[in-house]
C-alpha atoms as a PDB file:
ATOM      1  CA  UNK A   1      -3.692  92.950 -87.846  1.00  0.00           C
ATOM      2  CA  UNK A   2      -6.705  91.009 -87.371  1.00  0.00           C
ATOM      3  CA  UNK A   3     -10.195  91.870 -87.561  1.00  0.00           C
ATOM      4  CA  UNK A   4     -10.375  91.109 -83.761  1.00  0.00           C
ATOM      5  CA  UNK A   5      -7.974  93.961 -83.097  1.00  0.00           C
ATOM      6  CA  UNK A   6      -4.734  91.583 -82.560  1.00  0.00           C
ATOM      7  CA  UNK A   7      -1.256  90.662 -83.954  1.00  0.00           C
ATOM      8  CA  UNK A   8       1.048  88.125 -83.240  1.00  0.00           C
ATOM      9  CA  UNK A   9       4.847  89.165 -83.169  1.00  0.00           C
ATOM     10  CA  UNK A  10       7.486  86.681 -85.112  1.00  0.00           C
ATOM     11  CA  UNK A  11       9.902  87.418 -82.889  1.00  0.00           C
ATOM     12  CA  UNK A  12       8.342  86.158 -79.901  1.00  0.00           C
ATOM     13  CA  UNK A  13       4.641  84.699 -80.987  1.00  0.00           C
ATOM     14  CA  UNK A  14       2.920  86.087 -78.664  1.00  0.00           C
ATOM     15  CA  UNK A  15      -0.549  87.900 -79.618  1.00  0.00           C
ATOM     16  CA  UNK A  16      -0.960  91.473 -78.289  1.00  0.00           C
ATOM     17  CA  UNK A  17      -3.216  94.132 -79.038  1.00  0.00           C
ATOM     18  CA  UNK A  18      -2.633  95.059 -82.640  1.00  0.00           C
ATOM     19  CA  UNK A  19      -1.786  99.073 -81.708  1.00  0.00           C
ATOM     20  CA  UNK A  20       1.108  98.430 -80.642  1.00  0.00           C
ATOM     21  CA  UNK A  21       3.044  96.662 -83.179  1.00  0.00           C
ATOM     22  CA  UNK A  22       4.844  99.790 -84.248  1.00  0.00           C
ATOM     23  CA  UNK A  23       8.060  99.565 -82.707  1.00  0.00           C
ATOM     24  CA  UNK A  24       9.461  96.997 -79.631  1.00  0.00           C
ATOM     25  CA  UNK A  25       9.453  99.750 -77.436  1.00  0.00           C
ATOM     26  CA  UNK A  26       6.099 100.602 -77.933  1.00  0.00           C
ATOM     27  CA  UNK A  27       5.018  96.776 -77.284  1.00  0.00           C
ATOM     28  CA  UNK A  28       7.361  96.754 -74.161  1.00  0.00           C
ATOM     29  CA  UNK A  29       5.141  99.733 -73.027  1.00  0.00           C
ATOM     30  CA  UNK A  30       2.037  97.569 -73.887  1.00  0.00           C
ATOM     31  CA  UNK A  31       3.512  94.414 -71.859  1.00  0.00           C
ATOM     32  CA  UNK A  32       4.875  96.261 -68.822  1.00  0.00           C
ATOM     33  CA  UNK A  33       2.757  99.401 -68.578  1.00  0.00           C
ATOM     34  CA  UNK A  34      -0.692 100.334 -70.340  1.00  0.00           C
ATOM     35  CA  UNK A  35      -3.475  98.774 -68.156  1.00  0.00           C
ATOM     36  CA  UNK A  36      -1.392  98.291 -65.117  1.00  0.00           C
ATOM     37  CA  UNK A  37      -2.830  99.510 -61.830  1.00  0.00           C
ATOM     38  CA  UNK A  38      -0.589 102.510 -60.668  1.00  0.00           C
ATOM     39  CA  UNK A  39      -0.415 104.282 -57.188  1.00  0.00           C
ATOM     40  CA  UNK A  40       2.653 106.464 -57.033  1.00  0.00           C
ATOM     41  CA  UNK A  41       1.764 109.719 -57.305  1.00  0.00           C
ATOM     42  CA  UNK A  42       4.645 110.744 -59.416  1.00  0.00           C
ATOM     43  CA  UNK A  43       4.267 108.047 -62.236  1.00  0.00           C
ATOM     44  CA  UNK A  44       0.337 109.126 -61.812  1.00  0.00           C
ATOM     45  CA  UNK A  45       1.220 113.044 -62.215  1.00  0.00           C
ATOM     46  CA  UNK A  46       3.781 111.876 -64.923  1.00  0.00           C
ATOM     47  CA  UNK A  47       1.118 110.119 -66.965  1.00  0.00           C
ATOM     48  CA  UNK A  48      -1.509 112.801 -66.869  1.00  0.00           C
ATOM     49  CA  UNK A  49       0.606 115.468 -67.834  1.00  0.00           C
ATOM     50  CA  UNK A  50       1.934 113.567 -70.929  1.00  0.00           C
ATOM     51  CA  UNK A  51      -1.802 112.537 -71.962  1.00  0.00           C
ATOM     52  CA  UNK A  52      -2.151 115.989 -72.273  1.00  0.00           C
ATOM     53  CA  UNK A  53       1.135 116.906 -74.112  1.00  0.00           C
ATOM     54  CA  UNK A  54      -0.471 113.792 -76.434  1.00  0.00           C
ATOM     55  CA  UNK A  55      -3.090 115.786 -77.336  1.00  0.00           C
ATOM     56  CA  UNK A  56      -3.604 116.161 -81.453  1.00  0.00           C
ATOM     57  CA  UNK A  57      -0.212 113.974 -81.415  1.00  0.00           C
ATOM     58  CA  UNK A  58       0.210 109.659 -81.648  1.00  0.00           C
ATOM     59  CA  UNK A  59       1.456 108.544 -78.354  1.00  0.00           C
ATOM     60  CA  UNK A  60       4.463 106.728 -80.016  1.00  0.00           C
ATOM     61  CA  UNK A  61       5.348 110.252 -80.169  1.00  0.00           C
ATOM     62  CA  UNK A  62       5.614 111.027 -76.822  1.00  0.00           C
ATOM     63  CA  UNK A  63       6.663 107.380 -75.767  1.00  0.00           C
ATOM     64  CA  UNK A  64       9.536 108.274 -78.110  1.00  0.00           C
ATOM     65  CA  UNK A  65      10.742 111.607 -76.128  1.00  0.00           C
ATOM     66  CA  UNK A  66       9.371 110.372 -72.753  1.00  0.00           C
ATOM     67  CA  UNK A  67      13.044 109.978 -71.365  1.00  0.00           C
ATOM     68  CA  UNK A  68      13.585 113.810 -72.979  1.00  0.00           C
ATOM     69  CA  UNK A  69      10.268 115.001 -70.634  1.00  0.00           C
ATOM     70  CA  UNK A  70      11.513 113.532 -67.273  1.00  0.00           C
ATOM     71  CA  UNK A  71      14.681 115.246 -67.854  1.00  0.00           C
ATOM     72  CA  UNK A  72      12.852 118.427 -68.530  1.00  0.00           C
ATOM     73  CA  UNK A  73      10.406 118.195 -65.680  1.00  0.00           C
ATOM     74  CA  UNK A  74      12.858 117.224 -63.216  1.00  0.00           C
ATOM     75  CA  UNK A  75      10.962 113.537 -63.157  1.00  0.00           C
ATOM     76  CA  UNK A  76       7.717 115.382 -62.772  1.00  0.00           C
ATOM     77  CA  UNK A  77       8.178 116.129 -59.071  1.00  0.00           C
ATOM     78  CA  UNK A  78       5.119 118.322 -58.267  1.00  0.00           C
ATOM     79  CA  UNK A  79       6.571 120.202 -55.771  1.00  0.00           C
ATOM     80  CA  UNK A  80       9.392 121.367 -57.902  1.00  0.00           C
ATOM     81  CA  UNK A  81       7.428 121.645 -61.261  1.00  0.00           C
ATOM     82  CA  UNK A  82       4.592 124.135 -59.182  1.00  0.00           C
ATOM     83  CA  UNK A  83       7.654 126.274 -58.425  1.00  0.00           C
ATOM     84  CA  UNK A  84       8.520 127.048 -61.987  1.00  0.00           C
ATOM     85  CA  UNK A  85       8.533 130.618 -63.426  1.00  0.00           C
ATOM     86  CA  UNK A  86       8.924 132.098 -66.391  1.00  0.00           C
ATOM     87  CA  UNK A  87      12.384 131.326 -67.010  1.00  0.00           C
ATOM     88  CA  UNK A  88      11.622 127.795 -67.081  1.00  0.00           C
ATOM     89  CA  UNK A  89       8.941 127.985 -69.714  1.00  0.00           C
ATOM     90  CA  UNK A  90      11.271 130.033 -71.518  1.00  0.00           C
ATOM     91  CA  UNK A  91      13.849 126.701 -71.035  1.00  0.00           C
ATOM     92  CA  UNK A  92      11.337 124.515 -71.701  1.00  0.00           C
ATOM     93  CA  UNK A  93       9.693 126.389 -75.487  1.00  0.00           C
ATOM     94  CA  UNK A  94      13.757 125.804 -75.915  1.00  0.00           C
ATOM     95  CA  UNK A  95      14.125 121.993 -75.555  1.00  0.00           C
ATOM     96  CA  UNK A  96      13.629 120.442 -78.800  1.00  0.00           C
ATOM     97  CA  UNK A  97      13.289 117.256 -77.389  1.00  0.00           C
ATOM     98  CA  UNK A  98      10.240 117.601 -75.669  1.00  0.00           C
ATOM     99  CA  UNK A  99       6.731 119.109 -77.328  1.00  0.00           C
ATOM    100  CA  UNK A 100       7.468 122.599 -77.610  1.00  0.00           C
ATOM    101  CA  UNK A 101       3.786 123.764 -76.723  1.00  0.00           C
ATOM    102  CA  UNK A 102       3.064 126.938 -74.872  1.00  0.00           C
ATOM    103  CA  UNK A 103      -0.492 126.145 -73.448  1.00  0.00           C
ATOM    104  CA  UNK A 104       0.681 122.400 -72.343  1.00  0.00           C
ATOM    105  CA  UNK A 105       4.079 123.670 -71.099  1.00  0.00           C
ATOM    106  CA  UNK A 106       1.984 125.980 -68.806  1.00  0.00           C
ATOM    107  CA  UNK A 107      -0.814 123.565 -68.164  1.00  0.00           C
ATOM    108  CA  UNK A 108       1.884 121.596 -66.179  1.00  0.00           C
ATOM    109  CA  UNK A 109       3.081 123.535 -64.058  1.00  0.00           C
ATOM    110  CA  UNK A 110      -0.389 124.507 -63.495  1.00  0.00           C
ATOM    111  CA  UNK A 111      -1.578 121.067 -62.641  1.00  0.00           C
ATOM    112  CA  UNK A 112       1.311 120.696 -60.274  1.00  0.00           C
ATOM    113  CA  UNK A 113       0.465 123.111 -58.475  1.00  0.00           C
ATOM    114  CA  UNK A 114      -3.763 122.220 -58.638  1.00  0.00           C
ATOM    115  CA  UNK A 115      -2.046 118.799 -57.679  1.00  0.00           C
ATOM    116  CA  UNK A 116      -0.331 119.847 -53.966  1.00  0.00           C
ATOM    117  CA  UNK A 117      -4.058 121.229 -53.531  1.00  0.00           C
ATOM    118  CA  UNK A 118      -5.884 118.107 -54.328  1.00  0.00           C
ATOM    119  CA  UNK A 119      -3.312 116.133 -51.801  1.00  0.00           C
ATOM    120  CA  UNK A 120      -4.022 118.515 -49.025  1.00  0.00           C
ATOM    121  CA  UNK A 121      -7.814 117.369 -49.263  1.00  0.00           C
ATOM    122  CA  UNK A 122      -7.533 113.649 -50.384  1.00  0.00           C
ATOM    123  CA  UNK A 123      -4.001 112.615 -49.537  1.00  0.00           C
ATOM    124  CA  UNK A 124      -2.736 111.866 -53.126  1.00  0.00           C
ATOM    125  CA  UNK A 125      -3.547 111.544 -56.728  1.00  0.00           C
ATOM    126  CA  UNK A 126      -4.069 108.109 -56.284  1.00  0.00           C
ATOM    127  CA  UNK A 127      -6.649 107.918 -53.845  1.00  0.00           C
ATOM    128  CA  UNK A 128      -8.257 110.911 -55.802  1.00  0.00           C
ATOM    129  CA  UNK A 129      -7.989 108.765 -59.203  1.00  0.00           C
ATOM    130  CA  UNK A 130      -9.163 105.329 -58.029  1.00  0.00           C
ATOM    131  CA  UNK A 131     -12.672 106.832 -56.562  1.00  0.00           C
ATOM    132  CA  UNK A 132     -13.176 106.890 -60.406  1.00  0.00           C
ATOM    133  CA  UNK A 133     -12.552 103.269 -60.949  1.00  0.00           C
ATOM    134  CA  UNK A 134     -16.036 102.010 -62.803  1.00  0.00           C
ATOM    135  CA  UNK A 135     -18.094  99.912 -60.561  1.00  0.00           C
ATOM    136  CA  UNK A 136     -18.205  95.518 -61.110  1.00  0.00           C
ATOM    137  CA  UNK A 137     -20.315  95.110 -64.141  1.00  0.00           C
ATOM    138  CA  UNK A 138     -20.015  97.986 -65.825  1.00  0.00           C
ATOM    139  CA  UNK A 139     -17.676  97.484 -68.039  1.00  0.00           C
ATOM    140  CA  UNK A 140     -17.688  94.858 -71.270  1.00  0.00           C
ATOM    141  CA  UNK A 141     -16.792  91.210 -69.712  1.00  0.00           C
ATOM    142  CA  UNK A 142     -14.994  90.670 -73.562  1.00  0.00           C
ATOM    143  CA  UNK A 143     -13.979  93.424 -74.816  1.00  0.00           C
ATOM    144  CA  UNK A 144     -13.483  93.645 -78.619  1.00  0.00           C
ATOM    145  CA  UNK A 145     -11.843  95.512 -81.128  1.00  0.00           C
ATOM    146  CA  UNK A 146     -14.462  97.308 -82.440  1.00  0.00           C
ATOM    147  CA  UNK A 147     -15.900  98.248 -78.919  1.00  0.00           C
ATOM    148  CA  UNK A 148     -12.312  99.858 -77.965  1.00  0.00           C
ATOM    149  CA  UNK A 149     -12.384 102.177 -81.393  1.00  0.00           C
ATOM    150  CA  UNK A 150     -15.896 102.824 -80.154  1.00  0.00           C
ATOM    151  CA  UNK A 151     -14.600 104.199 -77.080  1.00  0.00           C
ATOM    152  CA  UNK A 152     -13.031 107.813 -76.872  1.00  0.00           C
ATOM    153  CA  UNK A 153     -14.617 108.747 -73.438  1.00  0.00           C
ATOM    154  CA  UNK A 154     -16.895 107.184 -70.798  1.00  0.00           C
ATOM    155  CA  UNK A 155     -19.314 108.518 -68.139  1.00  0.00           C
ATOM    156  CA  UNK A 156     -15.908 108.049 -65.384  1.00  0.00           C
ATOM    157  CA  UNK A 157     -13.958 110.032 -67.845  1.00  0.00           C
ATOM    158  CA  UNK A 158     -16.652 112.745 -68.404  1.00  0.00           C
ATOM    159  CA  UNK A 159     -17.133 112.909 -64.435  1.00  0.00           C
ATOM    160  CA  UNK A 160     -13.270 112.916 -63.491  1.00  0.00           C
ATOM    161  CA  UNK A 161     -12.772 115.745 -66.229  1.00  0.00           C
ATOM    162  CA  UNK A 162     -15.513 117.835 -64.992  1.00  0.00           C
ATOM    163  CA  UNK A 163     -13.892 118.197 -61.395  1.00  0.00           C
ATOM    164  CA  UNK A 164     -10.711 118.375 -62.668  1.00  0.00           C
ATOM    165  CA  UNK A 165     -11.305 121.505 -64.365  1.00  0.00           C
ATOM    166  CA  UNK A 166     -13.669 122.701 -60.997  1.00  0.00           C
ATOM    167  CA  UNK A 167     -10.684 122.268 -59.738  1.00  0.00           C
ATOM    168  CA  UNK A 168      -8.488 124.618 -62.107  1.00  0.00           C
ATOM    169  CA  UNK A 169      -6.763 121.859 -64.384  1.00  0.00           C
ATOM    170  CA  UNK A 170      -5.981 122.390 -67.766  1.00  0.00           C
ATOM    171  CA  UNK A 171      -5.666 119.611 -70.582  1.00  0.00           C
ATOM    172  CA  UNK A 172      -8.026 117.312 -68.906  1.00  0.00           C
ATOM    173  CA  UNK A 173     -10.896 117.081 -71.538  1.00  0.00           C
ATOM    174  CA  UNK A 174     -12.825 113.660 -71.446  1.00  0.00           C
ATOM    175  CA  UNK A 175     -11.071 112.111 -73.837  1.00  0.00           C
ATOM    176  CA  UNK A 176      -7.393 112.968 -72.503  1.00  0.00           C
ATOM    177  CA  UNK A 177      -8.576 111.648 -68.806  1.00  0.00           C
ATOM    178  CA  UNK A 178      -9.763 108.267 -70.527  1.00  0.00           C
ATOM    179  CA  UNK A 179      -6.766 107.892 -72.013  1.00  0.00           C
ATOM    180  CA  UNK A 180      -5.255 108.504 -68.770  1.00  0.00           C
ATOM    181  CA  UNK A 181      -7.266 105.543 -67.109  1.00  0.00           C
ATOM    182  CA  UNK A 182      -6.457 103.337 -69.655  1.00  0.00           C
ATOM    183  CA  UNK A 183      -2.845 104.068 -69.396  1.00  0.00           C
ATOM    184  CA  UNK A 184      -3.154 103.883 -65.016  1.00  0.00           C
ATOM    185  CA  UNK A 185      -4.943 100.600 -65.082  1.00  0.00           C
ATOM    186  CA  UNK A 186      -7.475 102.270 -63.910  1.00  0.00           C
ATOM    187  CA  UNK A 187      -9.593 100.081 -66.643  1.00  0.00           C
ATOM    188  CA  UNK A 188      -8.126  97.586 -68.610  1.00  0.00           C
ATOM    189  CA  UNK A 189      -8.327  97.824 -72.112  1.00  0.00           C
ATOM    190  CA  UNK A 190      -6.381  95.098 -73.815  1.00  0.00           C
ATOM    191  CA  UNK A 191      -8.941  92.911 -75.987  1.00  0.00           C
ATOM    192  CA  UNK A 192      -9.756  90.227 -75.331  1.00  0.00           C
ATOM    193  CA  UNK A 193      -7.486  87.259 -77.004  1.00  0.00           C
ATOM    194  CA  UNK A 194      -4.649  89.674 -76.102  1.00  0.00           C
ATOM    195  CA  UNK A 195      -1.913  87.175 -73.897  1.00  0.00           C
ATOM    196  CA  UNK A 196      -1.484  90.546 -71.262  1.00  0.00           C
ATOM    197  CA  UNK A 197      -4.586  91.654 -70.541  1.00  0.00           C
ATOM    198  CA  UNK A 198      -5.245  88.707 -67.266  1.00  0.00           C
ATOM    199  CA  UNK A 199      -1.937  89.475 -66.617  1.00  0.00           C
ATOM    200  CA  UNK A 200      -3.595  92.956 -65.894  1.00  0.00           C
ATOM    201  CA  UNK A 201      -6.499  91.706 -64.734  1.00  0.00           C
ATOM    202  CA  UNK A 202      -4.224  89.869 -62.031  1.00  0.00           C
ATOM    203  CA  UNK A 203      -2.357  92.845 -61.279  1.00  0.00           C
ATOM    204  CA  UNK A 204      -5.156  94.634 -60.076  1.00  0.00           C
ATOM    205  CA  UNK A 205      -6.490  91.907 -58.013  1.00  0.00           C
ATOM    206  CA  UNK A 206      -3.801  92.298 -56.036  1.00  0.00           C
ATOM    207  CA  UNK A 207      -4.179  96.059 -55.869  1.00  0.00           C
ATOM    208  CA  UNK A 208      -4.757  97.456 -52.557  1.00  0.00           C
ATOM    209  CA  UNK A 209      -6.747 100.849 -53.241  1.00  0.00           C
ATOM    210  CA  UNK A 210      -5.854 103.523 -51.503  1.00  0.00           C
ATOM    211  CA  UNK A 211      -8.174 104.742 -48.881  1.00  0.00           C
ATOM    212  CA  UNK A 212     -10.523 107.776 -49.765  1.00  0.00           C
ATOM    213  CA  UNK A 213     -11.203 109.596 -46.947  1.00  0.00           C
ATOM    214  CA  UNK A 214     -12.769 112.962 -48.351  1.00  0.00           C
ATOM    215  CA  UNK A 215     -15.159 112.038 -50.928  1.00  0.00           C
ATOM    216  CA  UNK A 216     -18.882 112.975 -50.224  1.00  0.00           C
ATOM    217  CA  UNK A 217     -21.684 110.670 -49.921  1.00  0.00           C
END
């Protein structure tokens, strides 16, 4: 790892943000997934509830059993996961190959059912999530290394945490829901030198947002 935050893999030479040099899965998630706009509400539920289940864990971790957590959560359909009772936590403490947490077990079938009542007022997740997207010129135009370790939460974090809970969440601190928008695209947070992040940048260009009808002025 470099001092600007970066590595370059033998296998392939190609210079990527130096977290993810762990494993070739986890820099197949870093190619393909982290900082990639998303706008399906399922992969947006999905990646919400498993910041949370990341929480005082490495996300390698949960990368690792993410495969084990769709099976669990019947591919984190909200409509089926609100529905759960007690014999599915009781399943779910059970299944060794997810994170056998109480609180974040019950969290998500909380938040599924906290997310069929944020759809009947904004329409989806996604148009919910994106009114958080940080204004032009907000964010750093080269962002480095040490300004990424700097950053744990930011004021769209803070704000989109503080109405999540309004709104009954659970496991949606700050830091959890910044780590949420990094992983939606929502901001993009490969450094700069790293060979994805204009493929990002691109990817959200071509983003269409999806409408926000709700929000007040």
């Amino acid at each position: 790892m470099t001092a600007a935050g970066l590595f370059r893999a033998d296998d392939d030479g190609v210079t990527r943000c130096a977290w993810c040099r762990a494993t070739p899965a986890y820099r197949h998630y870093h190619d393909h997934e982290w900082g990639f706009p998303v706008t399906d509400d399922r992969r947006l539920f999905e990646k919400l509830c498993l910041e949370g289940f990341q929480s005082g864990l490495s996300w390698l971790t949960i990368l690792n059993k993410r495969e084990n957590f769709r099976r669990a959560f019947h591919g984190f359909d909200a409509e089926r996961v609100a529905r759960y009772g007690a014999r599915d936590v009781y399943r779910l403490l059970g299944d060794a190959g997810i994170v056998r947490h109480r609180g974040k077990i019950e969290s998500t079938i909380n938040n599924a059912k906290r997310l069929l009542e944020l759809r009947s007022e904004f329409g989806s997740l996604a148009a919910y999530a994106w009114h958080y997207e940080p204004a032009p010129g907000t964010r750093p135009k080269r962002l480095t290394w040490a300004a990424l370790k700097a950053l744990s939460t930011t004021p769209a974090s803070v704000a989109m945490s503080k109405d999540l809970k309004r709104r009954g969440w659970r496991f949606v601190g700050p830091t959890t829901v910044y780590a949420f928008m990094q992983a939606m695209g929502l901001v993009n947070d490969h450094v700069q030198g790293c060979s994805v992040r204009e493929v990002a940048q691109e990817a959200r260009g071509a983003l269409v947002v999806p409408g926000v009808a709700n929000w007040s002025a």
